[in-house]
C-alpha atoms as a PDB file:
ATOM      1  CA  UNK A   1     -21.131  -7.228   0.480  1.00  0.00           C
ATOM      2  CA  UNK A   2     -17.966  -6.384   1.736  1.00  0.00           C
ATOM      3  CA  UNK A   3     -15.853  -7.559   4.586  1.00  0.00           C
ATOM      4  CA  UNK A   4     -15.094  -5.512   7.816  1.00  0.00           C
ATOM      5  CA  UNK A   5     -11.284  -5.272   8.195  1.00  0.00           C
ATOM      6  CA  UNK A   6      -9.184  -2.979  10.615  1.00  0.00           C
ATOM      7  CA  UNK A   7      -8.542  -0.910   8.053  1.00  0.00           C
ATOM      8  CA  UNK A   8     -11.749  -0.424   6.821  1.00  0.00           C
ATOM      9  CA  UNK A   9     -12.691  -0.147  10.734  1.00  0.00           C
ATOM     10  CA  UNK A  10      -9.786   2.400  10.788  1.00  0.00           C
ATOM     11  CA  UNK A  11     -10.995   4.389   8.041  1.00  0.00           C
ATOM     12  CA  UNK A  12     -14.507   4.411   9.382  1.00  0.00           C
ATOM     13  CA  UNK A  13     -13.301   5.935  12.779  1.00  0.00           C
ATOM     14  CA  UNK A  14     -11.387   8.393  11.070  1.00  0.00           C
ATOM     15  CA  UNK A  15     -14.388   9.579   8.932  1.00  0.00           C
ATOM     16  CA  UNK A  16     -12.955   8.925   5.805  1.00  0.00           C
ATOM     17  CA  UNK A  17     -15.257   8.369   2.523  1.00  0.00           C
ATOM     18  CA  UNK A  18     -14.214   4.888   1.035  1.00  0.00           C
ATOM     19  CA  UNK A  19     -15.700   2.221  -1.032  1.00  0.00           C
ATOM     20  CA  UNK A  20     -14.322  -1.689  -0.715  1.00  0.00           C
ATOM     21  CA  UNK A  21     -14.353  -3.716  -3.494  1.00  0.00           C
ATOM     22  CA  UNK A  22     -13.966  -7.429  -3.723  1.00  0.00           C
ATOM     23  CA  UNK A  23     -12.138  -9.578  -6.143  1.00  0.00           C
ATOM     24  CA  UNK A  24     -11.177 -13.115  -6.529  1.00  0.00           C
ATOM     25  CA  UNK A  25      -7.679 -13.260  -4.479  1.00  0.00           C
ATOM     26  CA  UNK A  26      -5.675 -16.098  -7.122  1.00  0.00           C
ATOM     27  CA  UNK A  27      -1.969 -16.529  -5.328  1.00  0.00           C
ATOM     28  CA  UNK A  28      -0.717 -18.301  -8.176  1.00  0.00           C
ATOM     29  CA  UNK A  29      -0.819 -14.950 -10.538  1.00  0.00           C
ATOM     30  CA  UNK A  30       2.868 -13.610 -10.760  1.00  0.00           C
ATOM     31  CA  UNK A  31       1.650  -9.939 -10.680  1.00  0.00           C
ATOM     32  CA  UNK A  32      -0.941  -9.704  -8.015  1.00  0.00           C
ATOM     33  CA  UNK A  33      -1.519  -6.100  -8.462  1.00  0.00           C
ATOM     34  CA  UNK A  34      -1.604  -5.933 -12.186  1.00  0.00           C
ATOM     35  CA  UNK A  35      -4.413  -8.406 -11.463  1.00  0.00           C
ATOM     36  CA  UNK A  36      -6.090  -6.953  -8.503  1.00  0.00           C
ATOM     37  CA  UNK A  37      -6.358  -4.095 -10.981  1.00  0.00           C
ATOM     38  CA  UNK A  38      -7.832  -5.509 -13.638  1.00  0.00           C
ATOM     39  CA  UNK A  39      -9.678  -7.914 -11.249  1.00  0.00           C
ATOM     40  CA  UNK A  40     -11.632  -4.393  -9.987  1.00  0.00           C
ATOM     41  CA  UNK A  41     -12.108  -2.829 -13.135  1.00  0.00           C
ATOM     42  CA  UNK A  42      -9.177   0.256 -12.598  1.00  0.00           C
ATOM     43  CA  UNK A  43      -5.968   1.452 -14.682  1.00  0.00           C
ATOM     44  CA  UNK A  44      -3.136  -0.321 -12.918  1.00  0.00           C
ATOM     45  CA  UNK A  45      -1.612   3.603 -12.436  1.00  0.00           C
ATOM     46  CA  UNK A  46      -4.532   4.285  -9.789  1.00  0.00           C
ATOM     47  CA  UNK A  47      -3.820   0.889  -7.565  1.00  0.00           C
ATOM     48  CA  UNK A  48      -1.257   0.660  -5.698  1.00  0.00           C
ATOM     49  CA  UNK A  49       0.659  -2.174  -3.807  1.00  0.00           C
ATOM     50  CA  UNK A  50       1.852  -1.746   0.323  1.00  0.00           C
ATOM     51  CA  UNK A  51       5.419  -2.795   0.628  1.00  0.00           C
ATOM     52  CA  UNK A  52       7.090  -2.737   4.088  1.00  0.00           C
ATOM     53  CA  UNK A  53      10.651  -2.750   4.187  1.00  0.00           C
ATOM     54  CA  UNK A  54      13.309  -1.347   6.927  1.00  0.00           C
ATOM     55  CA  UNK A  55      15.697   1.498   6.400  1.00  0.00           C
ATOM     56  CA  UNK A  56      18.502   1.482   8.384  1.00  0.00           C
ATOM     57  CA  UNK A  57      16.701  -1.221  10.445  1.00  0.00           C
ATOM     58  CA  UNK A  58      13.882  -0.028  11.033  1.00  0.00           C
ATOM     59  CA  UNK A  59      10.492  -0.579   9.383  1.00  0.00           C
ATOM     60  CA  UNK A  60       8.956   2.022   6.952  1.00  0.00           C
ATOM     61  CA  UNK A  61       5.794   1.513   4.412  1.00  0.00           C
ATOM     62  CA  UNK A  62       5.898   2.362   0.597  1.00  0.00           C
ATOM     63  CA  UNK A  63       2.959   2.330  -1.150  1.00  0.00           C
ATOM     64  CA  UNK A  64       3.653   2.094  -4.902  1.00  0.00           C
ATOM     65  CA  UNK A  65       1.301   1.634  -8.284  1.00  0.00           C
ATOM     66  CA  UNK A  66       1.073  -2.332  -8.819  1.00  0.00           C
ATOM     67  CA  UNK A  67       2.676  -1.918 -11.927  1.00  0.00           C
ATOM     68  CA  UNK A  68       5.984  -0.429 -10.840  1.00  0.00           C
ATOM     69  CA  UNK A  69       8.636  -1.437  -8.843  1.00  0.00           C
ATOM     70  CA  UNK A  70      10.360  -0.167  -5.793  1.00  0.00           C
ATOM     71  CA  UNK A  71      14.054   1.567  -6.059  1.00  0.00           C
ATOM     72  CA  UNK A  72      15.582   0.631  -2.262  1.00  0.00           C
ATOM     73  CA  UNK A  73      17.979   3.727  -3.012  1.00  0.00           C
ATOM     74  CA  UNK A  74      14.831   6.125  -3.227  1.00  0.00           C
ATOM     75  CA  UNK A  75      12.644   4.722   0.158  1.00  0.00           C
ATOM     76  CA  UNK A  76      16.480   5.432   1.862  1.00  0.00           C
ATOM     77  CA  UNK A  77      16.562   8.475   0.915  1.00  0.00           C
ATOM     78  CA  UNK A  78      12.523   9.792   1.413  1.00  0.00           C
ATOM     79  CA  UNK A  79      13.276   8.048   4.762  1.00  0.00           C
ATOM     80  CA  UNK A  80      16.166   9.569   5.683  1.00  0.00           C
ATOM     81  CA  UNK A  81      18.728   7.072   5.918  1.00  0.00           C
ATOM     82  CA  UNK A  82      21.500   5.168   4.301  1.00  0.00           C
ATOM     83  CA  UNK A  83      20.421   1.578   2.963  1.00  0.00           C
ATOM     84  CA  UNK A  84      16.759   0.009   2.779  1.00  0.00           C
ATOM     85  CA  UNK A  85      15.466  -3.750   2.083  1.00  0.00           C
ATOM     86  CA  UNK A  86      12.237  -5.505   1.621  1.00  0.00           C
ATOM     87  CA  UNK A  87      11.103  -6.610   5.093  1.00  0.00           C
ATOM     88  CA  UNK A  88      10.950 -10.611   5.469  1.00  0.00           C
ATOM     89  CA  UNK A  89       7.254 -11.689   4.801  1.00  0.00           C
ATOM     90  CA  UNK A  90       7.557 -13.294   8.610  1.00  0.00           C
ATOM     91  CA  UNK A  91       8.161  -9.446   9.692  1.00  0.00           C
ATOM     92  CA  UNK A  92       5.589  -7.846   7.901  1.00  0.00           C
ATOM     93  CA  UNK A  93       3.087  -9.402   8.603  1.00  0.00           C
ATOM     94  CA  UNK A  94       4.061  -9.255  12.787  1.00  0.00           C
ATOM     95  CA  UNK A  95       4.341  -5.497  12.574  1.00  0.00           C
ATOM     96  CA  UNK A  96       1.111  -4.959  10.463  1.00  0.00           C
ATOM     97  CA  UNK A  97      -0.839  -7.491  11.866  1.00  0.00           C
ATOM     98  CA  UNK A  98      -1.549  -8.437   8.131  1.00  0.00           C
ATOM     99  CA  UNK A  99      -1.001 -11.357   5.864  1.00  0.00           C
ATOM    100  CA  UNK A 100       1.082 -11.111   2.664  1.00  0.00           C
ATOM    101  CA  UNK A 101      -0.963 -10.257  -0.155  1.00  0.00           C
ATOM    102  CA  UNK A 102      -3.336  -8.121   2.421  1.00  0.00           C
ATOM    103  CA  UNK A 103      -1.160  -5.816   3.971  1.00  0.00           C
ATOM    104  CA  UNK A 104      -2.761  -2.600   4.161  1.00  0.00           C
ATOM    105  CA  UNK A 105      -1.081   1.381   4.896  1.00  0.00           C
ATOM    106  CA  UNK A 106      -4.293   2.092   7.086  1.00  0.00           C
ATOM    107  CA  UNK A 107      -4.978   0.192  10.813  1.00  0.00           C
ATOM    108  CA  UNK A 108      -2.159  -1.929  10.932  1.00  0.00           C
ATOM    109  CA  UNK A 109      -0.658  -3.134  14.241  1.00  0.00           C
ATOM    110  CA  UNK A 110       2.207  -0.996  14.773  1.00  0.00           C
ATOM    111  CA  UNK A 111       2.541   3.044  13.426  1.00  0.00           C
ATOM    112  CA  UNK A 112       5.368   3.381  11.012  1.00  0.00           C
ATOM    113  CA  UNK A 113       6.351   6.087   8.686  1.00  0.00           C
ATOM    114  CA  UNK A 114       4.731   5.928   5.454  1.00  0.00           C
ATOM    115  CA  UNK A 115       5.498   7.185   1.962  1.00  0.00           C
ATOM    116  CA  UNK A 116       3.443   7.555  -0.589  1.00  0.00           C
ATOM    117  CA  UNK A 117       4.848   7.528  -4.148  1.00  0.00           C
ATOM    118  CA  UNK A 118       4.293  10.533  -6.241  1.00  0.00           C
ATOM    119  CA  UNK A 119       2.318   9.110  -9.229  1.00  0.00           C
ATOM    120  CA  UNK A 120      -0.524   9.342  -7.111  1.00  0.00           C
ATOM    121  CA  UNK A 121      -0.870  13.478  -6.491  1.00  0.00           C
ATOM    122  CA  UNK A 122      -1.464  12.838 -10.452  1.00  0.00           C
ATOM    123  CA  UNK A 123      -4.607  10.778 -10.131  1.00  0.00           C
ATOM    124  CA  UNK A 124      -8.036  11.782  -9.038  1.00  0.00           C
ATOM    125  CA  UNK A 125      -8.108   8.529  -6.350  1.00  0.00           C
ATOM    126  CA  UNK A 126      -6.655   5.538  -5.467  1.00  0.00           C
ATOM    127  CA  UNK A 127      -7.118   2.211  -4.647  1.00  0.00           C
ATOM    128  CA  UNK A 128      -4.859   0.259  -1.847  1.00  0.00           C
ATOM    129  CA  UNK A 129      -5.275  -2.877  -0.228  1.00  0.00           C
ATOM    130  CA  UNK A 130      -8.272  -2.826   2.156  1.00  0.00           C
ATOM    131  CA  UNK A 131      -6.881  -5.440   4.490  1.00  0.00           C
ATOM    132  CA  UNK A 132      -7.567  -8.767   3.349  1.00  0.00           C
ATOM    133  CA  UNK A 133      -6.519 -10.863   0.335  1.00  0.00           C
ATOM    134  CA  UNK A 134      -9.076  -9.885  -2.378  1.00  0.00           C
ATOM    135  CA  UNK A 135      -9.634  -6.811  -0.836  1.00  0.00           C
ATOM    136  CA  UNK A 136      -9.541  -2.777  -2.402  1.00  0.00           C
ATOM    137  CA  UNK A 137     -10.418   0.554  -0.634  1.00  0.00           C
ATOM    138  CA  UNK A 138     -11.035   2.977  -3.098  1.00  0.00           C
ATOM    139  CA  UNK A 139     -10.317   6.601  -1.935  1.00  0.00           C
ATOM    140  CA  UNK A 140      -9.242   9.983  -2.356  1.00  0.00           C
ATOM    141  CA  UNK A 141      -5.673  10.328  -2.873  1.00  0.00           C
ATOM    142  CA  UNK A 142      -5.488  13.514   0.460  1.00  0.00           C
ATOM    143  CA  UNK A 143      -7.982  11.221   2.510  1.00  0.00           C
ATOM    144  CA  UNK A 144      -5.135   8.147   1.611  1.00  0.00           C
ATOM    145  CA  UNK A 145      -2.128  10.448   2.405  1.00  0.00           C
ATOM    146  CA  UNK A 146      -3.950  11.729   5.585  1.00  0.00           C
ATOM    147  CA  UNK A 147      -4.986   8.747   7.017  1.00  0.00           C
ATOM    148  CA  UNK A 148      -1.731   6.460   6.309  1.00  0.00           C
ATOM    149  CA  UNK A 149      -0.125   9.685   7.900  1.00  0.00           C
ATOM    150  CA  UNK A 150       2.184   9.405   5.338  1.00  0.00           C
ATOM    151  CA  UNK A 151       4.031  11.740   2.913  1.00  0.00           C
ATOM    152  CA  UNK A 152       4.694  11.944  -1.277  1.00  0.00           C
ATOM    153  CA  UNK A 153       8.008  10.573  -2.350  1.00  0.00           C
ATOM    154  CA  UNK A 154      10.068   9.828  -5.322  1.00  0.00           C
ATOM    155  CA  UNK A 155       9.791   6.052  -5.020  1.00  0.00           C
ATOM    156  CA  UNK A 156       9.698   4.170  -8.247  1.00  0.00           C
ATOM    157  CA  UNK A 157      12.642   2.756  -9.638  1.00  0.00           C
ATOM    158  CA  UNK A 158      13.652   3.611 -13.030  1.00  0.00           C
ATOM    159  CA  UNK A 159      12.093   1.513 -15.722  1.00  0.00           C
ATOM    160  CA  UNK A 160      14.450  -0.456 -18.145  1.00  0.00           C
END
């Protein structure tokens, strides 16, 4: 049984194939993603986490496998501009219309540009947040990129 969010509403009126899966949402686990993935029974390469952040000033979306972490040099670049930071939770979750934790690319509040890291052209589909602590859409990685409008970057940071 799965919960109706609007991004699964979003995805719906856009006539893209998803499936939702539910998990038990703990806040007190350091890596929520790492768990979300194991949580749903996937490689931690084929979920990724929604960070929002501003470039320049203004906000931008990188989605990102849970196990990796974001290089602020590479979203400024992808987007264009000079220097980029993680948005304040506070922010976020005004522009997205989301809570932290259940921010999702897909139906938020407010349109912003969107990047999509790499690694995921190299997996057969993808798993985001579906809106909702707890929450994972599981989709096809051109039905993702289509319908967060969004566009493949370089994103990770370097590990080490």
């Amino acid at each position: 049984m799965s919960r109706a969010t609007p991004a699964s509403a979003f995805l719906k009126r856009s006539s893209i194939s998803f499936e939702m899966l539910q998990y038990d949402y703990d806040p007190s686990v350091t890596r929520l993603g790492v768990h979300a993935a194991a949580a749903v029974n996937e490689p931690a390469e084929r979920v990724f986490k929604t960070l929002m952040a501003e470039v320049d000033g203004k906000p931008v979306c990188a989605v990102i496998p849970v196990a990796q972490e974001l290089s602020l040099k590479k979203l400024a670049t992808a987007s264009g501009g000079k220097s980029a930071k993680l948005m304040k939770p506070a922010d976020a979750e005004r522009i997205t219309g989301y809570k932290v934790g259940g921010i999702s690319p897909f139906g938020g509040r407010r349109s912003v540009p969107t990047f999509l890291a790499q690694e995921a052209s190299e997996q057969p589909y993808i798993l985001v947040n579906g809106g909702g602590r707890g929450l994972q859409v599981r989709l096809a990685v051109a039905d993702a990129l289509a319908a967060m409008e969004g566009r493949f970057a370089d994103l990770v940071a370097p590990r080490g």
